[in-house]
C-alpha atoms as a PDB file:
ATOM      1  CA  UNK A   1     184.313  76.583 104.118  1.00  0.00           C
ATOM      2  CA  UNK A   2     181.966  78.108 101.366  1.00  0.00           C
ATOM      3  CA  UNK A   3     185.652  79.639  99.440  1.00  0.00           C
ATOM      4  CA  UNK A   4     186.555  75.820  98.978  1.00  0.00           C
ATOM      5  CA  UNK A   5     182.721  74.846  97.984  1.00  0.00           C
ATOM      6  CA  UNK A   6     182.613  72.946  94.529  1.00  0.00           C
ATOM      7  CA  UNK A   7     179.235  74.329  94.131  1.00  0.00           C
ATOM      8  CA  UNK A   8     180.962  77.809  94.386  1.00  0.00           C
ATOM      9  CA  UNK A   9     183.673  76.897  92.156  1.00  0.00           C
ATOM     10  CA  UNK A  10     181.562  75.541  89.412  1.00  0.00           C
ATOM     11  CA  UNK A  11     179.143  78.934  89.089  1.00  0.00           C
ATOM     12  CA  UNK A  12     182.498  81.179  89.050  1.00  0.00           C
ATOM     13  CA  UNK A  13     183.592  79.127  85.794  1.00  0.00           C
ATOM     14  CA  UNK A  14     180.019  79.370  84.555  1.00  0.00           C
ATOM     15  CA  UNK A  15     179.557  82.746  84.896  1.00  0.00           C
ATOM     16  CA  UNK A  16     183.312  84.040  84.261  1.00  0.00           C
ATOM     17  CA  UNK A  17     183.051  85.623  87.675  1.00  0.00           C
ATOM     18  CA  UNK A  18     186.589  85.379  90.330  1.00  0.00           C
ATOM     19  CA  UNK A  19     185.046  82.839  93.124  1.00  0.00           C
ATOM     20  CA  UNK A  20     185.866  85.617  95.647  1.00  0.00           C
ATOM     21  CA  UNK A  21     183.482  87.452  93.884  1.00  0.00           C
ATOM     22  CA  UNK A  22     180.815  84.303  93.782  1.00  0.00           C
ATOM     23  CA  UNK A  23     181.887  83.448  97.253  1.00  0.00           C
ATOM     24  CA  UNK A  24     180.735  86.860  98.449  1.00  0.00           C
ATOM     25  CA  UNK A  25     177.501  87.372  96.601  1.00  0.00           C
ATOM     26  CA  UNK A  26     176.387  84.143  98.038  1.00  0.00           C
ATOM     27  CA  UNK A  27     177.745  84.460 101.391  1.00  0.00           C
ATOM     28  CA  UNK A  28     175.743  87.733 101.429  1.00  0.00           C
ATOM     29  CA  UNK A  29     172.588  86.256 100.635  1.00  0.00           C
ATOM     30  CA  UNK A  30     173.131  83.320 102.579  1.00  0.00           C
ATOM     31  CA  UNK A  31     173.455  85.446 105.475  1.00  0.00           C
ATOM     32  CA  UNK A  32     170.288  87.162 104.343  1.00  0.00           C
ATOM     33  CA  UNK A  33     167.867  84.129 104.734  1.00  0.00           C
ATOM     34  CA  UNK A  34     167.483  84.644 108.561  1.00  0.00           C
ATOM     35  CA  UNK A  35     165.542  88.062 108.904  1.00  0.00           C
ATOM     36  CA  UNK A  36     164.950  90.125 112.220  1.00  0.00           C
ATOM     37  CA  UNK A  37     161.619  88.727 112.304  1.00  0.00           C
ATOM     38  CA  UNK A  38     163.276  84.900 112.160  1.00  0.00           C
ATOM     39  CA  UNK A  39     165.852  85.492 114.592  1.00  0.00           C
ATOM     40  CA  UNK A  40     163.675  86.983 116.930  1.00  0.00           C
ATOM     41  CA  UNK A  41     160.977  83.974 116.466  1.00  0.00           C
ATOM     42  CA  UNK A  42     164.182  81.423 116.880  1.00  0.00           C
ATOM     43  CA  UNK A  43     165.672  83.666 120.268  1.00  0.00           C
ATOM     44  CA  UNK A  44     161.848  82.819 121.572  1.00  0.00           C
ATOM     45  CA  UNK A  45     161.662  79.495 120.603  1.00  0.00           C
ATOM     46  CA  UNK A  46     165.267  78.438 122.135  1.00  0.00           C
ATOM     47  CA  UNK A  47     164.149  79.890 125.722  1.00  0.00           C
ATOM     48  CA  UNK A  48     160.819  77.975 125.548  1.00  0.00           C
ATOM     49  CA  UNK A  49     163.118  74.348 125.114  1.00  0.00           C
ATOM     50  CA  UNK A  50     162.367  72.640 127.916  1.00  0.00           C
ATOM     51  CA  UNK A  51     165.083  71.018 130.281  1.00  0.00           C
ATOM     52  CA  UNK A  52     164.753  67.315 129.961  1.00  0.00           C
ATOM     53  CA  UNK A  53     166.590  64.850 131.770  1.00  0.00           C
ATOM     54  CA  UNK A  54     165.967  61.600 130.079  1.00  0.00           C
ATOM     55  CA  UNK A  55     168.177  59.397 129.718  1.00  0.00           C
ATOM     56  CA  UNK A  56     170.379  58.744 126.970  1.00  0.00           C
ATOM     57  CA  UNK A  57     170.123  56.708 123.900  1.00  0.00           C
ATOM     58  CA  UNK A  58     172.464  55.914 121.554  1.00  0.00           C
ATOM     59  CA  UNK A  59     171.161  52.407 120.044  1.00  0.00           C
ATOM     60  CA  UNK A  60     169.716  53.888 116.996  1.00  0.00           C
ATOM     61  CA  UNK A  61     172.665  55.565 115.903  1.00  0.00           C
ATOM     62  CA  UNK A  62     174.389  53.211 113.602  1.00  0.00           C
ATOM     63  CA  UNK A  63     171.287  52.674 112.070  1.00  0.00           C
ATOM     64  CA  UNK A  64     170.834  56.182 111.513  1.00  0.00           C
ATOM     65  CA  UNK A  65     174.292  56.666 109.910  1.00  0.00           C
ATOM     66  CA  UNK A  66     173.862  53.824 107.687  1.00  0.00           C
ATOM     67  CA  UNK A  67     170.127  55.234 106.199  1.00  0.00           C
ATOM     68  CA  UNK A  68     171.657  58.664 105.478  1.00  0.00           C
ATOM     69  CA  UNK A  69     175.390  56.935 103.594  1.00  0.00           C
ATOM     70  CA  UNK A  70     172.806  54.379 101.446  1.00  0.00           C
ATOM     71  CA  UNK A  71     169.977  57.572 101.059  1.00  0.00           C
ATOM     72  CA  UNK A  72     173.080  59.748  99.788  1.00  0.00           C
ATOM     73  CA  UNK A  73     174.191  56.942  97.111  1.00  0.00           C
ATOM     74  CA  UNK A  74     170.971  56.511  95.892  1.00  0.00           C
ATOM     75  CA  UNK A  75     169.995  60.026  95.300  1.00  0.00           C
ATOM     76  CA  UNK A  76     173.386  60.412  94.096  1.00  0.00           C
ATOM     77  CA  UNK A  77     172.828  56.929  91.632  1.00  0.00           C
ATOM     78  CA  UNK A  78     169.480  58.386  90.532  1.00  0.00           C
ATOM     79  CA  UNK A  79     171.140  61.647  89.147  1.00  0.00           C
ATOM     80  CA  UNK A  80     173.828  59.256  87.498  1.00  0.00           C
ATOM     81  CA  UNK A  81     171.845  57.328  86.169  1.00  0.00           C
ATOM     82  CA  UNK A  82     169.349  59.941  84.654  1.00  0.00           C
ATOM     83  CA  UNK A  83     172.127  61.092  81.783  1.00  0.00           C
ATOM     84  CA  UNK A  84     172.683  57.568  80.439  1.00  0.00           C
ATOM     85  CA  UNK A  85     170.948  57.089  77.332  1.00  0.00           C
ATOM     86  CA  UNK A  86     170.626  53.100  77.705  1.00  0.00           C
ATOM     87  CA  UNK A  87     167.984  53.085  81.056  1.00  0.00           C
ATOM     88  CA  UNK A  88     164.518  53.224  80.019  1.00  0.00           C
ATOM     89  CA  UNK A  89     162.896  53.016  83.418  1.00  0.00           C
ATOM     90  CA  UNK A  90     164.733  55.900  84.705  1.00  0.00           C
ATOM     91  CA  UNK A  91     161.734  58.287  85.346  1.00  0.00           C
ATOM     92  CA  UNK A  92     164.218  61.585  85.169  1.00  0.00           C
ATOM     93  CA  UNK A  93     166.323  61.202  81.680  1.00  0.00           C
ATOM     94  CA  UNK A  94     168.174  63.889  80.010  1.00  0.00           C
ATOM     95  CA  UNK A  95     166.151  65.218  76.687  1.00  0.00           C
ATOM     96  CA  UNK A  96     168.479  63.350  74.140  1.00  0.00           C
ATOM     97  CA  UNK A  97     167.481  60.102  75.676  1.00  0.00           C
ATOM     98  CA  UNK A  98     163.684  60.178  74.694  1.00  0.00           C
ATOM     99  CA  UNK A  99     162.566  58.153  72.053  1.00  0.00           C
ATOM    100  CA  UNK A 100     161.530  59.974  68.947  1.00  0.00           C
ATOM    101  CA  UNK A 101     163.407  63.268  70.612  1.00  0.00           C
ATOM    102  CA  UNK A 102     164.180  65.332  67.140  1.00  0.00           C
ATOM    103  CA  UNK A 103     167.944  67.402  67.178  1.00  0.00           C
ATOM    104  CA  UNK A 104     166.458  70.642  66.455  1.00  0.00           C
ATOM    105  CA  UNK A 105     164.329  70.007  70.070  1.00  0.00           C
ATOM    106  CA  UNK A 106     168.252  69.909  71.430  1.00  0.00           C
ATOM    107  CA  UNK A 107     168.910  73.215  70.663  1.00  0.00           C
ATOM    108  CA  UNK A 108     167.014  75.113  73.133  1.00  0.00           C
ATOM    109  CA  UNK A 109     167.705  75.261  76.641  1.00  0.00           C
ATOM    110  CA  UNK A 110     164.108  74.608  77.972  1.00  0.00           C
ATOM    111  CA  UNK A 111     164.082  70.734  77.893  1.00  0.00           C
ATOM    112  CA  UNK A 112     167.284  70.912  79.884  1.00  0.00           C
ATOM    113  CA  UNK A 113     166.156  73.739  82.303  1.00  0.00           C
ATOM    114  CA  UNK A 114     163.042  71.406  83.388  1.00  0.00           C
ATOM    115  CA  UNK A 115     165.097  68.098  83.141  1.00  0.00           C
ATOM    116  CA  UNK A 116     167.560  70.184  86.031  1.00  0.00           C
ATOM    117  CA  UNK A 117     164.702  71.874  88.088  1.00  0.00           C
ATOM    118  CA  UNK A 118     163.121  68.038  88.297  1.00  0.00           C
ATOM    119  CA  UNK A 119     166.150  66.954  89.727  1.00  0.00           C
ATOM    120  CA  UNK A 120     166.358  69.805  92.440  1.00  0.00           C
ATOM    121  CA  UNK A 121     162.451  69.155  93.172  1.00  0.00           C
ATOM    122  CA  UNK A 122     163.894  65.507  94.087  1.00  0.00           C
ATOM    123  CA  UNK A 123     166.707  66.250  95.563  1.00  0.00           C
ATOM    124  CA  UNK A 124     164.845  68.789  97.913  1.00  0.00           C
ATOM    125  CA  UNK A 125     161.958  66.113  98.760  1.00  0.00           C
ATOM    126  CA  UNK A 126     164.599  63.202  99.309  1.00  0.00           C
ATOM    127  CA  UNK A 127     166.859  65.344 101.302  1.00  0.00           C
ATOM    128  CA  UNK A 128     164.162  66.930 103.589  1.00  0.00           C
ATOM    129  CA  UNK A 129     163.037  63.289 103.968  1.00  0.00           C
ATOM    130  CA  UNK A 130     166.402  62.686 105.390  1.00  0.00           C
ATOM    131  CA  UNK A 131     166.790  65.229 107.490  1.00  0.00           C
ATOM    132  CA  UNK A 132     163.137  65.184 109.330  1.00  0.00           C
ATOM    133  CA  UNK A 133     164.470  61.256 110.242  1.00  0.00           C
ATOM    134  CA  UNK A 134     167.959  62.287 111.657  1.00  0.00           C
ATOM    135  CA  UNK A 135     165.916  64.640 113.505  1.00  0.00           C
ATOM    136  CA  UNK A 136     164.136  61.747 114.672  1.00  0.00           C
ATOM    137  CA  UNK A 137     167.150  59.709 115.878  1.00  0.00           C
ATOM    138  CA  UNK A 138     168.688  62.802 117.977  1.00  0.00           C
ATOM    139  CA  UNK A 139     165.623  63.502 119.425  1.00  0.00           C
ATOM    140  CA  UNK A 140     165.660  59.908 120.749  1.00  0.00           C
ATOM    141  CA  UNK A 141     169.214  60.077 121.934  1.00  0.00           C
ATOM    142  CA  UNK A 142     170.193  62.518 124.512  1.00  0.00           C
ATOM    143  CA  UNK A 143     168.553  65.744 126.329  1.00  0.00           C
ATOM    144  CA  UNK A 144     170.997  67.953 123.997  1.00  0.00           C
ATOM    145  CA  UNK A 145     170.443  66.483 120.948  1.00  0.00           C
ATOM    146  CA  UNK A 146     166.654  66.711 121.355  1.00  0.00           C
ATOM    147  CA  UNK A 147     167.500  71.079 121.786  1.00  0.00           C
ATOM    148  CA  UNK A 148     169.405  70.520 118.538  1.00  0.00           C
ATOM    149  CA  UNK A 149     166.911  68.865 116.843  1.00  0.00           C
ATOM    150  CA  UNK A 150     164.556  71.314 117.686  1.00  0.00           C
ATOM    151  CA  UNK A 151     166.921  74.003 116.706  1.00  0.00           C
ATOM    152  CA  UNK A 152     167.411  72.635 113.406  1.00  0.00           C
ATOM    153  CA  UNK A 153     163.866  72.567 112.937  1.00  0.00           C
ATOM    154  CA  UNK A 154     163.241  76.099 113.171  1.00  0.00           C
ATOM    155  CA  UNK A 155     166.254  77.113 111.743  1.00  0.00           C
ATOM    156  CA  UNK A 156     165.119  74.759 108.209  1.00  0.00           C
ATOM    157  CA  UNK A 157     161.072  76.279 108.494  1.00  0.00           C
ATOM    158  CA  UNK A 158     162.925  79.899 108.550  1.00  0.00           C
ATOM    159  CA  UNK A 159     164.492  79.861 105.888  1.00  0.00           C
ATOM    160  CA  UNK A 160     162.921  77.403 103.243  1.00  0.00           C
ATOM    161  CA  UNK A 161     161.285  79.841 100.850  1.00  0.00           C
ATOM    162  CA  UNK A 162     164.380  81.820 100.796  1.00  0.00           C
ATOM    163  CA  UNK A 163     166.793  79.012 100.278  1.00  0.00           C
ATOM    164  CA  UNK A 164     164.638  77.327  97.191  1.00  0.00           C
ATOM    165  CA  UNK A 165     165.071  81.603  95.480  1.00  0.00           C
ATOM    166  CA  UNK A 166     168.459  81.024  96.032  1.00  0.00           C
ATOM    167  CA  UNK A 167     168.836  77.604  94.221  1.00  0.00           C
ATOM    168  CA  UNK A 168     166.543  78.563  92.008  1.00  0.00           C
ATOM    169  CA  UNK A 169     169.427  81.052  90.265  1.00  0.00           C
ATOM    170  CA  UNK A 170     171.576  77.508  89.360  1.00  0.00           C
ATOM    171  CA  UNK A 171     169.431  76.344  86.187  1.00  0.00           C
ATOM    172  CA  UNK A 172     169.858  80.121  85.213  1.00  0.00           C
ATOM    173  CA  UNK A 173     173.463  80.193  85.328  1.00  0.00           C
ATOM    174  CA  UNK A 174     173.945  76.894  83.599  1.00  0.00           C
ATOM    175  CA  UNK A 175     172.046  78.302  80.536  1.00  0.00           C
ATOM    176  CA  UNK A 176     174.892  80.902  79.857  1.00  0.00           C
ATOM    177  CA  UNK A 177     177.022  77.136  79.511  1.00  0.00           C
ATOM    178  CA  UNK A 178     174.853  75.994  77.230  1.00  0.00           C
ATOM    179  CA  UNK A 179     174.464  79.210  75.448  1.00  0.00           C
ATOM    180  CA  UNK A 180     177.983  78.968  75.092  1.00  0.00           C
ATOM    181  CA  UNK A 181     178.625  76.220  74.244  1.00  0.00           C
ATOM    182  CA  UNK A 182     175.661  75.607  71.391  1.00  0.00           C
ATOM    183  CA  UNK A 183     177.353  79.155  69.727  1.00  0.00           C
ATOM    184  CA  UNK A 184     180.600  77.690  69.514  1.00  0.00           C
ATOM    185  CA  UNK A 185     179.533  74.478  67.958  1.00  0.00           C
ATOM    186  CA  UNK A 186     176.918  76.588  65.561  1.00  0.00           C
ATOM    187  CA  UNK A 187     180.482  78.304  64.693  1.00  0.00           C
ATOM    188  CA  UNK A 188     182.432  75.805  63.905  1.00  0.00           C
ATOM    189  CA  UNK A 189     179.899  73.703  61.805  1.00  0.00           C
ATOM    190  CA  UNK A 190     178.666  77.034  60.145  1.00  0.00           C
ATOM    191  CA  UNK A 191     174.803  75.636  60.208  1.00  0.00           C
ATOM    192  CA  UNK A 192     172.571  77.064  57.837  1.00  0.00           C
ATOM    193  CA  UNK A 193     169.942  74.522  57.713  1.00  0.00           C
ATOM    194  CA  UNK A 194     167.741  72.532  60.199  1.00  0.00           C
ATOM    195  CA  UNK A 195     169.985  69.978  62.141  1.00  0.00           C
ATOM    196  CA  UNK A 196     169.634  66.781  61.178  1.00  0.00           C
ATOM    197  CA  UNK A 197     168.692  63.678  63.639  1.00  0.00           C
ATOM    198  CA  UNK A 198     172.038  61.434  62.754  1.00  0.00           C
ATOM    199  CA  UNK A 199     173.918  64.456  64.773  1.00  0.00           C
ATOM    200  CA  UNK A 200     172.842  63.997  67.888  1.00  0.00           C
ATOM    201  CA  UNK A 201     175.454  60.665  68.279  1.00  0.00           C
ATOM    202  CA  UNK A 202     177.974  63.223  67.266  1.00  0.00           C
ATOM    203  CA  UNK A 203     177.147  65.904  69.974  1.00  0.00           C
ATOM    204  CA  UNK A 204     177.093  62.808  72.755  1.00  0.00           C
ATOM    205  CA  UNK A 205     180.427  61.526  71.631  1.00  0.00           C
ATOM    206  CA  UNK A 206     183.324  62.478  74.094  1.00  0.00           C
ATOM    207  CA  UNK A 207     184.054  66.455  73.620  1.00  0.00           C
ATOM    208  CA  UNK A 208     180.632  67.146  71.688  1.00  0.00           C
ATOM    209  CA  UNK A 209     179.412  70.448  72.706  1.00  0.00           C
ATOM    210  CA  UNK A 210     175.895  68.505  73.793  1.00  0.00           C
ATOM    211  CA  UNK A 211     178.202  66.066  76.029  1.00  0.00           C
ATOM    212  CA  UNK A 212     180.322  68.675  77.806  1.00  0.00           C
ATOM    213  CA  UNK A 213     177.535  70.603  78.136  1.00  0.00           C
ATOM    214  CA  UNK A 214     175.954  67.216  80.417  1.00  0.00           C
ATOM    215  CA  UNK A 215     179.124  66.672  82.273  1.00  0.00           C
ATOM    216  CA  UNK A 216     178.719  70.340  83.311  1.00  0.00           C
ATOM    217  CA  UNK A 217     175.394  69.833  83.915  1.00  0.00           C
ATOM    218  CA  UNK A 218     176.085  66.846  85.801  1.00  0.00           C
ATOM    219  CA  UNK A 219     179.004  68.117  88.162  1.00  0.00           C
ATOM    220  CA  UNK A 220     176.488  70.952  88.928  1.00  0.00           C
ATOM    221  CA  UNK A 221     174.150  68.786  89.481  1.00  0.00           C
ATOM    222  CA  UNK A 222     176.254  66.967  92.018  1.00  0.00           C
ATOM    223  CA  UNK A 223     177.776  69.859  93.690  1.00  0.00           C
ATOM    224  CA  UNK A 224     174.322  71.444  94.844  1.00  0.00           C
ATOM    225  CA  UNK A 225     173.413  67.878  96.083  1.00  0.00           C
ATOM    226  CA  UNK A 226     176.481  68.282  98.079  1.00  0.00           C
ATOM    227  CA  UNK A 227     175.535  71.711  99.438  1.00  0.00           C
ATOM    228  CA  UNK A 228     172.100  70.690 100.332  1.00  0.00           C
ATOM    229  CA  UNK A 229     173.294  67.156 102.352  1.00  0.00           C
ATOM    230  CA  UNK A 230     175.592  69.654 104.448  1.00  0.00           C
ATOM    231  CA  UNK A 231     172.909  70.150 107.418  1.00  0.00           C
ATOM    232  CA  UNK A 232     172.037  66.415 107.026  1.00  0.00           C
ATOM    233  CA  UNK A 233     175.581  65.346 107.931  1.00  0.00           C
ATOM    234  CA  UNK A 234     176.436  68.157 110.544  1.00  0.00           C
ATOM    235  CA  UNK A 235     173.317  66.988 112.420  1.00  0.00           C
ATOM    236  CA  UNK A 236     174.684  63.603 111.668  1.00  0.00           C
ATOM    237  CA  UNK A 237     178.597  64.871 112.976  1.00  0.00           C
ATOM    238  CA  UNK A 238     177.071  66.298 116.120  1.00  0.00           C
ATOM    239  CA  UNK A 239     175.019  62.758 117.118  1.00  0.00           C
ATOM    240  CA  UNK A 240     178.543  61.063 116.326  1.00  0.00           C
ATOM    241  CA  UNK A 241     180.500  63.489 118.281  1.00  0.00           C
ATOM    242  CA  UNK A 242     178.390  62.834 121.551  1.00  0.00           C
ATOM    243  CA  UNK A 243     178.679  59.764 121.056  1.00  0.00           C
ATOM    244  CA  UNK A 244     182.232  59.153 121.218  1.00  0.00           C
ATOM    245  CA  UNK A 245     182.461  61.797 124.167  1.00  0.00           C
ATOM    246  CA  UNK A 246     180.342  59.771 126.463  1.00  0.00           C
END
């Protein structure tokens, strides 16, 4: 249910909103991403499937299942991963953990609005990846799950453009966090001059404005991962489902 969606959750404490009021902006423009035009292209395109009758295959299913739980934990790893300050090879690293990065660099929001959209270019390529090979695997199985398959393909190339607009508002509602959160620190330390470097450990330490502004980051982070997986695994729910009914 999109009331009990972390995602939703997180930008209603971000943006000081009641969820019932996030909950119905976005269920709005969710609703909005299929367009007369769409629906009336998908209506075609469901009574042009063609009536198979080949037989059924579940063989690949396990194998299926067990790509998209180890795809999920690595994408999920990788985003992890990305805010510790100790992995060099990560090729996605929040801005404090750059060599040579200076602390005044730290007070702007662009380094973190890229370091965020990077992740969502990943997470859309990874997912998307994902998804084209449960396709795949349902195709392969059963008469139905080829029509759902299908379905799900047309659905996805319908509303694409309009889904990335809509994710594309997250990075802008996690600057009013960081907005928020660099005032209150610039408050309570008073600044008047540049920052200095040897502050940056002080920001990262547990309840530093810089490190509550990353767990927020990261649990935001996490949440639209979660939101974008959800057609992955109901594709994935429906293969299981016929499954155990035959």
């Amino acid at each position: 249910m999109l009331d009990r969606s972390t995602l939703v959750h997180m930008l209603a404490e971000l943006t000081g909103s009641k969820v019932s009021a996030v909950e119905r902006n976005l269920s709005l423009r969710l609703a909005g991403l299929i367009g007369l035009s769409d629906s009336i292209t998908l209506a075609r395109a469901l009574k042009q499937l063609p009536d198979t009758s080949a037989a059924q295959n579940f063989a690949n299913t396990s194998t299926i299942q067990e790509d998209v739980l180890a795809s999920r934990e690595r994408m999920l790893t990788m985003i992890s991963r990305s805010f510790s300050p100790d992995i060099e090879t990560m090729p996605v690293r929040v801005p404090s953990a750059n060599a040579g990065v200076k602390a005044d660099a730290l007070l702007v929001y662009q380094p973190y609005q890229r370091f965020y959209i990077t992740h969502q270019v990943e997470m859309a390529a990874g997912i998307q990846s994902l998804r084209e090979r449960v396709r795949q695997a349902l195709a392969a199985a059963s008469p139905q799950m080829h029509k759902l398959a299908v379905l799900d393909r047309i659905v996805d190339d319908s509303i694409t453009i309009q889904s990335r607009k809509l994710f594309s508002v997250t990075p802008k509602i996690l600057e009013r966090s960081f907005e928020q959160l660099l005032a209150e620190h610039l408050e309570q330390d008073a600044l008047t001059e540049e920052a200095s470097d040897s502050e940056v450990s002080e920001w990262l330490a547990p309840g530093g404005w810089l490190a509550r502004f990353y767990d927020n980051m990261r649990e935001l982070l996490f949440a639209e991962f979660d939101v974008r997986l959800q057609p992955v695994l109901g594709l994935l729910e429906a293969l299981n489902e016929q499954v155990t009914d035959t």
